[in-house]
C-alpha atoms as a PDB file:
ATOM      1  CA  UNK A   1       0.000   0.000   0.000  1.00  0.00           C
ATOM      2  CA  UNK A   2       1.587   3.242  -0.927  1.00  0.00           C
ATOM      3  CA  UNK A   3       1.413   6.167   1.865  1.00  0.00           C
ATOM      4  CA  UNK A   4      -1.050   7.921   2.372  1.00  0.00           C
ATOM      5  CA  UNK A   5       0.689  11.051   3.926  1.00  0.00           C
ATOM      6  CA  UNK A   6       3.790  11.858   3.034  1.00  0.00           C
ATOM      7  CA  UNK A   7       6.482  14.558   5.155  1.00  0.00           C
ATOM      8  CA  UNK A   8       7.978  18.082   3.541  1.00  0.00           C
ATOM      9  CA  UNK A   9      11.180  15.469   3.431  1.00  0.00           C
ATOM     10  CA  UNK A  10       9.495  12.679   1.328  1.00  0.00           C
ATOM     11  CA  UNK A  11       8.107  15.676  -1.217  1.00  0.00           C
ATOM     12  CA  UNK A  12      10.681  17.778  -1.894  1.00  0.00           C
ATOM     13  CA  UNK A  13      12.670  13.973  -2.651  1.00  0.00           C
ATOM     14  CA  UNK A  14      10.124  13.346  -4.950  1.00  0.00           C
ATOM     15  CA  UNK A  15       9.900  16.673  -6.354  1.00  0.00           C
ATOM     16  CA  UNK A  16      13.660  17.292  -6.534  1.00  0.00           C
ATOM     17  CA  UNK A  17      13.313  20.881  -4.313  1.00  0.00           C
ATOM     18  CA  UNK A  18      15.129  21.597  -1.385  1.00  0.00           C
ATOM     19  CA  UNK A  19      12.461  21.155   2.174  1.00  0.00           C
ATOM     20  CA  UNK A  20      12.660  25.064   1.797  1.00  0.00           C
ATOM     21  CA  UNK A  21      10.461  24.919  -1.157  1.00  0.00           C
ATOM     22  CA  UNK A  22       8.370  22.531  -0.210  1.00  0.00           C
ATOM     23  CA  UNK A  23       7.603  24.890   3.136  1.00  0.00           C
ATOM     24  CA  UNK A  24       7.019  27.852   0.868  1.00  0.00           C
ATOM     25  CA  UNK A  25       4.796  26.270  -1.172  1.00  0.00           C
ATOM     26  CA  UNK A  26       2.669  25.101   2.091  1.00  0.00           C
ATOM     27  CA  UNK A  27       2.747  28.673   3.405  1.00  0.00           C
ATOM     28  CA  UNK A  28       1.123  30.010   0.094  1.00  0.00           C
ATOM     29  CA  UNK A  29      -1.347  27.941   0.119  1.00  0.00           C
ATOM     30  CA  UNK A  30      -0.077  26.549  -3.321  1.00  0.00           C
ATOM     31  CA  UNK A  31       0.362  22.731  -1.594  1.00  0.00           C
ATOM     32  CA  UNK A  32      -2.189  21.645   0.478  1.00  0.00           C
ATOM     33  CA  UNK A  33      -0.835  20.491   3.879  1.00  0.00           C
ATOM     34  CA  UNK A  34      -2.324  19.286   6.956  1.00  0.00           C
ATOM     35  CA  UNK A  35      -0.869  19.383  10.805  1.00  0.00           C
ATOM     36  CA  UNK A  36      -0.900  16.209  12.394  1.00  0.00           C
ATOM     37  CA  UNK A  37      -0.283  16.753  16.210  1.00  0.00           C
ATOM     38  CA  UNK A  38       2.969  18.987  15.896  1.00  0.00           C
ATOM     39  CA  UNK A  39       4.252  17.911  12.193  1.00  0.00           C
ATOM     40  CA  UNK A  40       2.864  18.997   8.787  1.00  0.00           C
ATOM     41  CA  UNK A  41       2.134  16.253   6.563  1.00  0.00           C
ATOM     42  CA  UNK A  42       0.841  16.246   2.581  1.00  0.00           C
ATOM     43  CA  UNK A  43      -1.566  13.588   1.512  1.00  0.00           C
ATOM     44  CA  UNK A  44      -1.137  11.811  -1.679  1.00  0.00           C
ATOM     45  CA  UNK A  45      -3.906  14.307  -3.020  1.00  0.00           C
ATOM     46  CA  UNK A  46      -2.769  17.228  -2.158  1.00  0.00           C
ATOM     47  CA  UNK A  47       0.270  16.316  -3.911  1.00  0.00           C
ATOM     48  CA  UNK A  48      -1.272  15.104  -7.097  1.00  0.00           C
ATOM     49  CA  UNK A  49      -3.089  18.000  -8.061  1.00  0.00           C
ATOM     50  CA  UNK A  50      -0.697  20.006  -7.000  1.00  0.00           C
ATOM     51  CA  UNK A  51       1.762  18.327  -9.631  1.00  0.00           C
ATOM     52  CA  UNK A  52      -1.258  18.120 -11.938  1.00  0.00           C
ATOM     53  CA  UNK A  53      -2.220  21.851 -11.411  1.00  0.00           C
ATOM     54  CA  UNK A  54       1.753  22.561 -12.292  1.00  0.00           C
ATOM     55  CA  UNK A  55       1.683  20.311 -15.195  1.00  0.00           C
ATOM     56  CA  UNK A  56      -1.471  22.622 -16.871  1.00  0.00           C
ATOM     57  CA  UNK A  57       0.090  25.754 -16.009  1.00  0.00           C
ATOM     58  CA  UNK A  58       3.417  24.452 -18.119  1.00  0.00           C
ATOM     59  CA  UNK A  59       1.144  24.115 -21.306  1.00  0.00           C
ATOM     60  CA  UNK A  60      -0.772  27.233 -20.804  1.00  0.00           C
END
């Protein structure tokens, strides 16, 4: 079963970024992020659209 909820360290792996990035883009509102108990965490959804919403904007 792949995860559900992924870490700012497991996406900005996947999306080759530095954890900065990935923080940024959570502050703007750009990545959807959720707090569990103290940690911020990115569900696999969040993270597909956000990749999809970046893919559209690239052809645009």
């Amino acid at each position: 079963m792949p995860p559900m909820l992924f870490t700012p360290e497991d996406v900005a792996k996947l999306l080759h970024v530095g954890r900065p990035m990935v923080y940024n883009l959570m502050n703007s509102g750009e990545l959807r992020s959720m707090k569990v108990g103290r940690c911020r965490r990115i569900s696999a959804r969040a993270l597909a659209d956000y990749v999809a919403a970046m893919d559209q904007d690239a052809f645009q």
